[in-house]
Protein backbone atom coordinates (compact mmCIF):
# COMPACT_ATOMS: atom_id res chain seq x y z
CA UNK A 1 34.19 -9.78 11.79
CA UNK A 2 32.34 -6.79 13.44
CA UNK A 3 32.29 -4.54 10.40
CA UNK A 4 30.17 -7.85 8.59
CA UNK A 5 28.03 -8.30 11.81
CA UNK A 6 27.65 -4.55 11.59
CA UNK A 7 26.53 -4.56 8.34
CA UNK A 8 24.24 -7.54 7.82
CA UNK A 9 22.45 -5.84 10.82
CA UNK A 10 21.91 -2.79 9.20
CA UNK A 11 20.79 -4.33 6.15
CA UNK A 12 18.23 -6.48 8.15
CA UNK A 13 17.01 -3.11 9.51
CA UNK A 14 16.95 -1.37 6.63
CA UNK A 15 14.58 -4.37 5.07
CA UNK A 16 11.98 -4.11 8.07
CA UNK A 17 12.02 -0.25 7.86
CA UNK A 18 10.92 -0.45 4.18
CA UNK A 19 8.89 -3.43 4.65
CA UNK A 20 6.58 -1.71 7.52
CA UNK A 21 6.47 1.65 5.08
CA UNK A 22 5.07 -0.57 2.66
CA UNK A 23 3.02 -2.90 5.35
CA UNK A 24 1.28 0.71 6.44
CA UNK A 25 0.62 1.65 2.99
CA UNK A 26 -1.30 -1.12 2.14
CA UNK A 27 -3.33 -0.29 5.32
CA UNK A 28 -4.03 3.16 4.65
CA UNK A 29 -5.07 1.72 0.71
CA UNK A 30 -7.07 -0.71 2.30
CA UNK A 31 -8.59 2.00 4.51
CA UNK A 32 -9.37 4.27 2.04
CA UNK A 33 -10.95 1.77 -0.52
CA UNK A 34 -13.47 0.41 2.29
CA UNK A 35 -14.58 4.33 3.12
CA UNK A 36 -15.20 5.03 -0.63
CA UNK A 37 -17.28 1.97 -0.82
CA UNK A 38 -18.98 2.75 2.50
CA UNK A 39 -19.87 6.50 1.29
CA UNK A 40 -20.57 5.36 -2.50
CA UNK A 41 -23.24 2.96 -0.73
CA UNK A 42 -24.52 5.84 1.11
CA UNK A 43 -24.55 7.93 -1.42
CA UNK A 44 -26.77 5.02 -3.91
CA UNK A 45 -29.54 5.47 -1.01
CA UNK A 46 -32.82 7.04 -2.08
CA UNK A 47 -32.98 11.31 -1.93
CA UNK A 48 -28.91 11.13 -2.36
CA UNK A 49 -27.08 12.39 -5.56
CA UNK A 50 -26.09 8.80 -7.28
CA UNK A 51 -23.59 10.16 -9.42
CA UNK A 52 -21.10 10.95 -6.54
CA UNK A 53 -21.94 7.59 -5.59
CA UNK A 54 -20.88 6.20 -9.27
CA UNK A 55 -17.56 8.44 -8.66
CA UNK A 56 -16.56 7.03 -5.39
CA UNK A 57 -17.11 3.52 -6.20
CA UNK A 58 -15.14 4.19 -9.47
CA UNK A 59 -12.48 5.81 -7.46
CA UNK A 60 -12.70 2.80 -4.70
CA UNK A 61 -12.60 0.02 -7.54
CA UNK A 62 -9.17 1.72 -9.28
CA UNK A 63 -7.71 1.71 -5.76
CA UNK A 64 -8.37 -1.98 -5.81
CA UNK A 65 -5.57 -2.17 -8.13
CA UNK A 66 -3.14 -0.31 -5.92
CA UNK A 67 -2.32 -3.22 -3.26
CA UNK A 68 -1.25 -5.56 -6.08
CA UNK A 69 0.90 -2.52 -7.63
CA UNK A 70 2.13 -1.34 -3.97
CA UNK A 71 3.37 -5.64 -3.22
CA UNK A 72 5.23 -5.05 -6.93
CA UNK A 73 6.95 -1.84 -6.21
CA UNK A 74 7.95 -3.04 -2.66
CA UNK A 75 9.36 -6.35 -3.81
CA UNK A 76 11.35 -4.72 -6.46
CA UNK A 77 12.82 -1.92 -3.68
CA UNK A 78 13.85 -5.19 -1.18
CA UNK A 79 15.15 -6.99 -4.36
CA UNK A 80 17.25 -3.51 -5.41
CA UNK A 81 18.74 -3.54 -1.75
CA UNK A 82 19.88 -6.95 -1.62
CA UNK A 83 22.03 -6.76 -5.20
CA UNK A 84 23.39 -3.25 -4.12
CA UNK A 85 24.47 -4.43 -0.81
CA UNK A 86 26.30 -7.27 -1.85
């Protein structure tokens, strides 16, 4: 009875671990995105070189697409654990 007490604990853990790594890097995504948009507005301001502004908001638009992808990757690693630990 301990040993499966023991073990659906650490699996429990193991789940929140990887679902805060992925929580944070959403975050940091999110972070990042809102900075290159921030600059690339900047940047779009008169006497300022447009073209990096074109690049960061390119840049900040393809990292749009990274939340979705990081929600994919981390449901796949949580669905992974569960079969292997059965």
């Amino acid at each position: 009875m301990n040993n499966a007490i023991t073990k659906y604990n650490y699996k429990n853990l193991r789940k929140e671990k990887i679902r805060r790594f992925y929580d944070w890097l959403s975050i940091a995504n999110d972070i990042a995105v809102g900075m290159e948009f921030l600059v690339g507005s900047f940047l779009f301001l008169p006497n300022h070189n447009e073209l990096d502004g074109v690049y960061l908001f390119i840049i900040g638009s393809s990292q749009l697409l990274i939340r979705p992808m990081i929600n994919i990757v981390r449901r796949a690693h949580l669905f992974l654990l569960s079969k292997i630990n059965r």
